[in-house]
PDB file of N, CA and C in Angstrom:
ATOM      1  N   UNK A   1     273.801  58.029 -10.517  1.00  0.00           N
ATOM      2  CA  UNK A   1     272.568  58.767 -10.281  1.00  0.00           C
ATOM      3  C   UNK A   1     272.847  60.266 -10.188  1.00  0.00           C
ATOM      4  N   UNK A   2     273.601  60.664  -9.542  1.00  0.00           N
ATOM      5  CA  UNK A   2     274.468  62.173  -8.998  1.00  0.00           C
ATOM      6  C   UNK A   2     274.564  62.647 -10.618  1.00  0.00           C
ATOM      7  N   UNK A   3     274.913  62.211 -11.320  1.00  0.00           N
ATOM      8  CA  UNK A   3     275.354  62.678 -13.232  1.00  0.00           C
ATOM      9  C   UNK A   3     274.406  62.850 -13.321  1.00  0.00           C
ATOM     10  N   UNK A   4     273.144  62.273 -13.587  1.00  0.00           N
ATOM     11  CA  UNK A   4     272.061  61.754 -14.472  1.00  0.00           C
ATOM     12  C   UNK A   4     271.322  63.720 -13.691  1.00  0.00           C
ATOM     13  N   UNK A   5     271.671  63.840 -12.634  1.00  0.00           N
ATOM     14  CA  UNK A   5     270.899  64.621 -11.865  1.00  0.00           C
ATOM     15  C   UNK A   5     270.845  65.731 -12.099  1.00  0.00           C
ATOM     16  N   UNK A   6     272.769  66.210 -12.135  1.00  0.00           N
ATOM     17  CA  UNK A   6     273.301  67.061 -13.234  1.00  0.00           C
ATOM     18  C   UNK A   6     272.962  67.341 -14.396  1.00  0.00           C
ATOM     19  N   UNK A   7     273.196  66.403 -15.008  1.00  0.00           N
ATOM     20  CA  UNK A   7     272.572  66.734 -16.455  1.00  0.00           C
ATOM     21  C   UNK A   7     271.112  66.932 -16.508  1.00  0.00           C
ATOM     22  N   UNK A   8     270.244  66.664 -15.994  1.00  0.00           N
ATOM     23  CA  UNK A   8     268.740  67.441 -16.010  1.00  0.00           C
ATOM     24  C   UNK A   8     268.769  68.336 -15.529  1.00  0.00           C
ATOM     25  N   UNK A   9     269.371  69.183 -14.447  1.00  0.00           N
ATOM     26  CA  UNK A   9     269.380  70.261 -14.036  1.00  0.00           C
ATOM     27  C   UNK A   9     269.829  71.305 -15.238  1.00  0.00           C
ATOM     28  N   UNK A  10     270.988  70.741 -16.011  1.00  0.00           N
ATOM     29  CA  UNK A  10     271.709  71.530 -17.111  1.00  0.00           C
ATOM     30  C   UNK A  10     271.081  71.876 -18.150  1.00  0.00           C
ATOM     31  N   UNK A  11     270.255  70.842 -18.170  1.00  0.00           N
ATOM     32  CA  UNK A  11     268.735  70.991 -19.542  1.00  0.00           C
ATOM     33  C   UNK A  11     268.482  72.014 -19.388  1.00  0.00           C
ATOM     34  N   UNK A  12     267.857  71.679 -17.817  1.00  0.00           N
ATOM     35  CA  UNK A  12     266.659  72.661 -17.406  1.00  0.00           C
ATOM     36  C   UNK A  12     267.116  74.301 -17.470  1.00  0.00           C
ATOM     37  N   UNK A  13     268.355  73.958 -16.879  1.00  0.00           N
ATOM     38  CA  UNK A  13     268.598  75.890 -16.702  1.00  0.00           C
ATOM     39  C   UNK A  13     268.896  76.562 -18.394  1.00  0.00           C
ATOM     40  N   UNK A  14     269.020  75.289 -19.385  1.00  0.00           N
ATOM     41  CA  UNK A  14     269.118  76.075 -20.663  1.00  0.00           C
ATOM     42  C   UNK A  14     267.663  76.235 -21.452  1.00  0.00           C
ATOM     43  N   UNK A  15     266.811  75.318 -20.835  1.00  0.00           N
ATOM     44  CA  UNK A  15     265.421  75.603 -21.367  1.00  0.00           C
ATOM     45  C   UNK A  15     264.961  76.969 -20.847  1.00  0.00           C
ATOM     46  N   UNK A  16     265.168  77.331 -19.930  1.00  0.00           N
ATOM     47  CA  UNK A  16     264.623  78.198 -18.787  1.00  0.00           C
ATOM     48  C   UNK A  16     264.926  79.260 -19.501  1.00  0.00           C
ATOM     49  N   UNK A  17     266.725  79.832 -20.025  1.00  0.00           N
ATOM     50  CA  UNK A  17     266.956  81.160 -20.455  1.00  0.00           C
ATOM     51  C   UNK A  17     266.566  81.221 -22.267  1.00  0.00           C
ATOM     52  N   UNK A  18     265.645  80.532 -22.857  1.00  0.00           N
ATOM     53  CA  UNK A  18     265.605  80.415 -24.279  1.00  0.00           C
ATOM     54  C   UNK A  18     264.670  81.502 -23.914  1.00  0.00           C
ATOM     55  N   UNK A  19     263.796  81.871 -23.060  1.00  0.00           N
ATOM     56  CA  UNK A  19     262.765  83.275 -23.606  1.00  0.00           C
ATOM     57  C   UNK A  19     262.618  83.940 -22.265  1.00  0.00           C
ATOM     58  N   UNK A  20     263.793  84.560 -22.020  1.00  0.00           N
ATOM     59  CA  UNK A  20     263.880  84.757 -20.882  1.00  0.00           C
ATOM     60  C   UNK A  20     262.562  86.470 -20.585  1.00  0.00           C
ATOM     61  N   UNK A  21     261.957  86.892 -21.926  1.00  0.00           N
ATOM     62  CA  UNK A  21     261.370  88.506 -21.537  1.00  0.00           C
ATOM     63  C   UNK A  21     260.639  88.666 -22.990  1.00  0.00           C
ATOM     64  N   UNK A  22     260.551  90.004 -23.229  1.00  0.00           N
ATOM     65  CA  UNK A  22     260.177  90.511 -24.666  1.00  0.00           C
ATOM     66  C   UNK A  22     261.287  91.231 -24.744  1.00  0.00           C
ATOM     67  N   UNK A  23     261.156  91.713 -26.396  1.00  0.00           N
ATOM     68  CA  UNK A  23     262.159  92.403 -26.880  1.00  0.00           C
ATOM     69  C   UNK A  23     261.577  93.138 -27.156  1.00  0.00           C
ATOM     70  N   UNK A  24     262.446  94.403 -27.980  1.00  0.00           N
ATOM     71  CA  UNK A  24     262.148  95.611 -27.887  1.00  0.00           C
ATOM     72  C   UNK A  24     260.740  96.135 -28.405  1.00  0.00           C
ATOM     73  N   UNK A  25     260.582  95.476 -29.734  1.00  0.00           N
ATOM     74  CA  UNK A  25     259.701  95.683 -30.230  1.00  0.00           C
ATOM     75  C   UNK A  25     257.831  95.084 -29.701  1.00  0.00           C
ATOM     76  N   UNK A  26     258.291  93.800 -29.197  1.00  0.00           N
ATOM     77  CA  UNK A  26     256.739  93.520 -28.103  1.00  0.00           C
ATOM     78  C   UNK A  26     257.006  94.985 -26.749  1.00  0.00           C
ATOM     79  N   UNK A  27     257.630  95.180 -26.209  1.00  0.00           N
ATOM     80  CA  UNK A  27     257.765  96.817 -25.106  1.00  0.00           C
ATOM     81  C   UNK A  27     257.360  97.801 -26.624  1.00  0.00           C
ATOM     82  N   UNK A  28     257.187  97.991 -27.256  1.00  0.00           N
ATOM     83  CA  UNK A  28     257.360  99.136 -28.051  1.00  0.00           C
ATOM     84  C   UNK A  28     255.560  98.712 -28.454  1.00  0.00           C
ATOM     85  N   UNK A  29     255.252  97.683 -28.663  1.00  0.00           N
ATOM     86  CA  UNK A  29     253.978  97.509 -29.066  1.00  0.00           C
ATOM     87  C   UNK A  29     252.619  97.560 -27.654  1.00  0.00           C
ATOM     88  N   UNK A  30     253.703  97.150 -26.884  1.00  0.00           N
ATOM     89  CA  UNK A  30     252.572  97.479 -25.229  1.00  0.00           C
ATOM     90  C   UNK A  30     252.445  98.822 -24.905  1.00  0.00           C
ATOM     91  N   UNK A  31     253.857  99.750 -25.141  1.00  0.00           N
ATOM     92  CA  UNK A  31     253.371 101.302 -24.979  1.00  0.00           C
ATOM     93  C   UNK A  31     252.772 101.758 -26.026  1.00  0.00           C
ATOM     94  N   UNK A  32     252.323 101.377 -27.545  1.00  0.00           N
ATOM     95  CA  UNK A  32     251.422 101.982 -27.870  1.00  0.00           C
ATOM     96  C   UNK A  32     249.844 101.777 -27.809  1.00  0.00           C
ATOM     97  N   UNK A  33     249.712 100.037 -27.382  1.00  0.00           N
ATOM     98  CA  UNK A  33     248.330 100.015 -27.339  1.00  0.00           C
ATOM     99  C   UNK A  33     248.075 100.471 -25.758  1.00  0.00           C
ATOM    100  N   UNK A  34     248.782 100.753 -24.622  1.00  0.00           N
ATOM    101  CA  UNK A  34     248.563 101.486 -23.562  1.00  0.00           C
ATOM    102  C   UNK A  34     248.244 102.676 -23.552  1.00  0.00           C
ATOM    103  N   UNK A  35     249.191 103.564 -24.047  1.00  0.00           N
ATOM    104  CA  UNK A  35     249.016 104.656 -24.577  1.00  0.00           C
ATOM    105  C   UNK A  35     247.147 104.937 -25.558  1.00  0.00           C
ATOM    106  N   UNK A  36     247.323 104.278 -26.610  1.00  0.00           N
ATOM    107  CA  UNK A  36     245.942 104.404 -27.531  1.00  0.00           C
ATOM    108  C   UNK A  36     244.685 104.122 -26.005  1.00  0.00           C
ATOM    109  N   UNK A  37     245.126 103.091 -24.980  1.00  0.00           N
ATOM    110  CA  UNK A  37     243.837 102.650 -24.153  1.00  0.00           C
ATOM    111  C   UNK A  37     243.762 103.905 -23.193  1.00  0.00           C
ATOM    112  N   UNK A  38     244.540 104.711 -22.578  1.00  0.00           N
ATOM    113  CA  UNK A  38     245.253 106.047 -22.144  1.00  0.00           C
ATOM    114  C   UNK A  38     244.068 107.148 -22.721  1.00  0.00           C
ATOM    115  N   UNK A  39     244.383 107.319 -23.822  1.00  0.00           N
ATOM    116  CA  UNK A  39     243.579 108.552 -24.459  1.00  0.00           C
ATOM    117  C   UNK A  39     242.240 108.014 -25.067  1.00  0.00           C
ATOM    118  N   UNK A  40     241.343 106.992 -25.108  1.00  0.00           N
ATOM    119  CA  UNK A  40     240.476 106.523 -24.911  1.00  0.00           C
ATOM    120  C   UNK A  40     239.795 106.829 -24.089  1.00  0.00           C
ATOM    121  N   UNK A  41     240.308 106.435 -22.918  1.00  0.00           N
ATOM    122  CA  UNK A  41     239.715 106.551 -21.598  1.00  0.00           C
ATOM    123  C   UNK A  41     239.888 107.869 -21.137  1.00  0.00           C
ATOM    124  N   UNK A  42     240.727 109.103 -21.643  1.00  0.00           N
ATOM    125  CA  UNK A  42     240.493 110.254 -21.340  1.00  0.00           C
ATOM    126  C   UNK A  42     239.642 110.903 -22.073  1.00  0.00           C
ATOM    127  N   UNK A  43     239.177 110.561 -23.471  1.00  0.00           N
ATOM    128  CA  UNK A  43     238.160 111.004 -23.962  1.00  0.00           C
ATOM    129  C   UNK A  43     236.843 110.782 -23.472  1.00  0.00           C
ATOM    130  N   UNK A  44     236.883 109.464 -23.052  1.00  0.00           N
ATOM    131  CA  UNK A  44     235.454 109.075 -22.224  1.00  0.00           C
ATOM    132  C   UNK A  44     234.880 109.761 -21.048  1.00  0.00           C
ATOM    133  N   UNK A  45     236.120 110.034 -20.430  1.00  0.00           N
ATOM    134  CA  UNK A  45     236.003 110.411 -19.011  1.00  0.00           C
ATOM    135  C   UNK A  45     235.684 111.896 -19.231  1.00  0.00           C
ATOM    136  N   UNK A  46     236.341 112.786 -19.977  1.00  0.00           N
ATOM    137  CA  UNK A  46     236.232 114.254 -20.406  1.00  0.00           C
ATOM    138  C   UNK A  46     234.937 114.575 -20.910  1.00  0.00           C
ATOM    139  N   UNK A  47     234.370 113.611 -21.238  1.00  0.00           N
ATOM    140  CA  UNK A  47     232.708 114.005 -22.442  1.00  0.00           C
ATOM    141  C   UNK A  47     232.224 114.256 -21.372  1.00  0.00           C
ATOM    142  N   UNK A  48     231.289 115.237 -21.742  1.00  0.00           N
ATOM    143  CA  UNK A  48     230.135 116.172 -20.978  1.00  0.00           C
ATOM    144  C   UNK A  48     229.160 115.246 -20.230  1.00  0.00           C
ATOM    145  N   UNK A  49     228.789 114.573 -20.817  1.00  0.00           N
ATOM    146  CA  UNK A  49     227.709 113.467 -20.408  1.00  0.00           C
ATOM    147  C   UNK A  49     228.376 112.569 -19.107  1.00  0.00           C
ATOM    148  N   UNK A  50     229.961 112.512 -19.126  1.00  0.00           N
ATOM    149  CA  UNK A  50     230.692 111.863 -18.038  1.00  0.00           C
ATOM    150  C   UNK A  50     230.951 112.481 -16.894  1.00  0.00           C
ATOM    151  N   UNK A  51     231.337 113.858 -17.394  1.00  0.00           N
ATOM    152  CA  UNK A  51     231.748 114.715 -16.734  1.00  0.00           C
ATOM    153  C   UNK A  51     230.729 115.397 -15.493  1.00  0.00           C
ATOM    154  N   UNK A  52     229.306 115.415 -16.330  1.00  0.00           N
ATOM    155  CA  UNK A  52     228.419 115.976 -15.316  1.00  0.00           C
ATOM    156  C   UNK A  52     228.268 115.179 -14.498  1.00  0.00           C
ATOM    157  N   UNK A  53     227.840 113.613 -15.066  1.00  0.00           N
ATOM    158  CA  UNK A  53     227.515 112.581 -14.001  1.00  0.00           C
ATOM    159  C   UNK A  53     228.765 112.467 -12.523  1.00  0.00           C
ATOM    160  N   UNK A  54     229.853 112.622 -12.988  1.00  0.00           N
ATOM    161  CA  UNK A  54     230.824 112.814 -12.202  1.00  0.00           C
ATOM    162  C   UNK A  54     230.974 113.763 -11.304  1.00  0.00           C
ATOM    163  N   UNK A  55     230.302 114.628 -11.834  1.00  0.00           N
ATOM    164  CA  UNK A  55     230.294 116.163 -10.751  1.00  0.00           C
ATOM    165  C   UNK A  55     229.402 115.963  -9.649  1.00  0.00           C
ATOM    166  N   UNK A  56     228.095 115.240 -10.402  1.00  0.00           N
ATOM    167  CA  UNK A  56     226.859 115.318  -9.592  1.00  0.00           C
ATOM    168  C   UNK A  56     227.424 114.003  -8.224  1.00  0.00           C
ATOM    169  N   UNK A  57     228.069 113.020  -8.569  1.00  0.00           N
ATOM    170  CA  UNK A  57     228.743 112.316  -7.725  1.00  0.00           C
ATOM    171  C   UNK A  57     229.550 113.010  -6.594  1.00  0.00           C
ATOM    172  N   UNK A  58     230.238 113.569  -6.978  1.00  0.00           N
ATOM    173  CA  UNK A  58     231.271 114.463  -6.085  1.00  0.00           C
ATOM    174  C   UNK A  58     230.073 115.577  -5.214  1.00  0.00           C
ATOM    175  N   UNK A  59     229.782 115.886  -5.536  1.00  0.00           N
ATOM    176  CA  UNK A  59     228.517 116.831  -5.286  1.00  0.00           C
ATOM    177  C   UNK A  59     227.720 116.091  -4.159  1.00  0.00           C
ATOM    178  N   UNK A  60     227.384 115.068  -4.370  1.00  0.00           N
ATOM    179  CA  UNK A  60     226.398 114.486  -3.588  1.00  0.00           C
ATOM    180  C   UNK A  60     227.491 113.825  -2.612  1.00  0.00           C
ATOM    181  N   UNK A  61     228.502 113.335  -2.609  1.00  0.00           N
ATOM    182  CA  UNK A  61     228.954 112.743  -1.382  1.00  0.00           C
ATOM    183  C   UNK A  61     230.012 114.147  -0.640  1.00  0.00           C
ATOM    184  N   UNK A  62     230.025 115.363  -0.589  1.00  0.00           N
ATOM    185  CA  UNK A  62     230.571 116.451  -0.203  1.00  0.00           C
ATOM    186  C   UNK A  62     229.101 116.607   0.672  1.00  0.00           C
ATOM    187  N   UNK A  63     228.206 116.586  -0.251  1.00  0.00           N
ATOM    188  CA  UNK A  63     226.828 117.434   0.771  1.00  0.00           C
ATOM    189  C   UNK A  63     226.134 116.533   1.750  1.00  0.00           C
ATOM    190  N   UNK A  64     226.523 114.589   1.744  1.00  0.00           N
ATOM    191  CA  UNK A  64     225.897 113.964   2.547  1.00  0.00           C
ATOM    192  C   UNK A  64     226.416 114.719   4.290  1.00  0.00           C
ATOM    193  N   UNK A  65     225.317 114.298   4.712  1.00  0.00           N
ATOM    194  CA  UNK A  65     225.104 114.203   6.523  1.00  0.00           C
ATOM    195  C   UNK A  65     226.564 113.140   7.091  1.00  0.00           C
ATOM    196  N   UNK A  66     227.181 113.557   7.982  1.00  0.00           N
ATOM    197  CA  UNK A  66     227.421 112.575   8.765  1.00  0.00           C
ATOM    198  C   UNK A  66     226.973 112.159  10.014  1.00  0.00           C
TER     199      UNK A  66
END
């Protein structure tokens, strides 16, 4: 029984390291669609139409009462 126990454990720890991460190129493909989602969202945030609404936010919780 003690063998049999071994040897599934031995499977297991070689199944385990067959994909152990990504390689370079999946890391190389997450910093660019991060990056592209990055300057997206700084364009959004920068447009005038965002920007004011954002001000008027800041604006209004500076001037509330406490």
């Amino acid at each position: 029984m003690n063998v049999k126990i071994k040897k599934v454990w031995a499977r297991l720890r070689v199944l385990r390291r067959r994909d152990s991460g990504m390689v370079t190129s999946e890391y190389a493909m997450g910093i660019v669609a991060a990056v592209g989602f990055a300057l997206l969202l700084y364009e959004v945030v920068t447009s005038g139409q965002v920007r004011a609404e954002l001000q008027a936010i800041v604006k209004r919780a500076l001037s509330a009462r406490m």
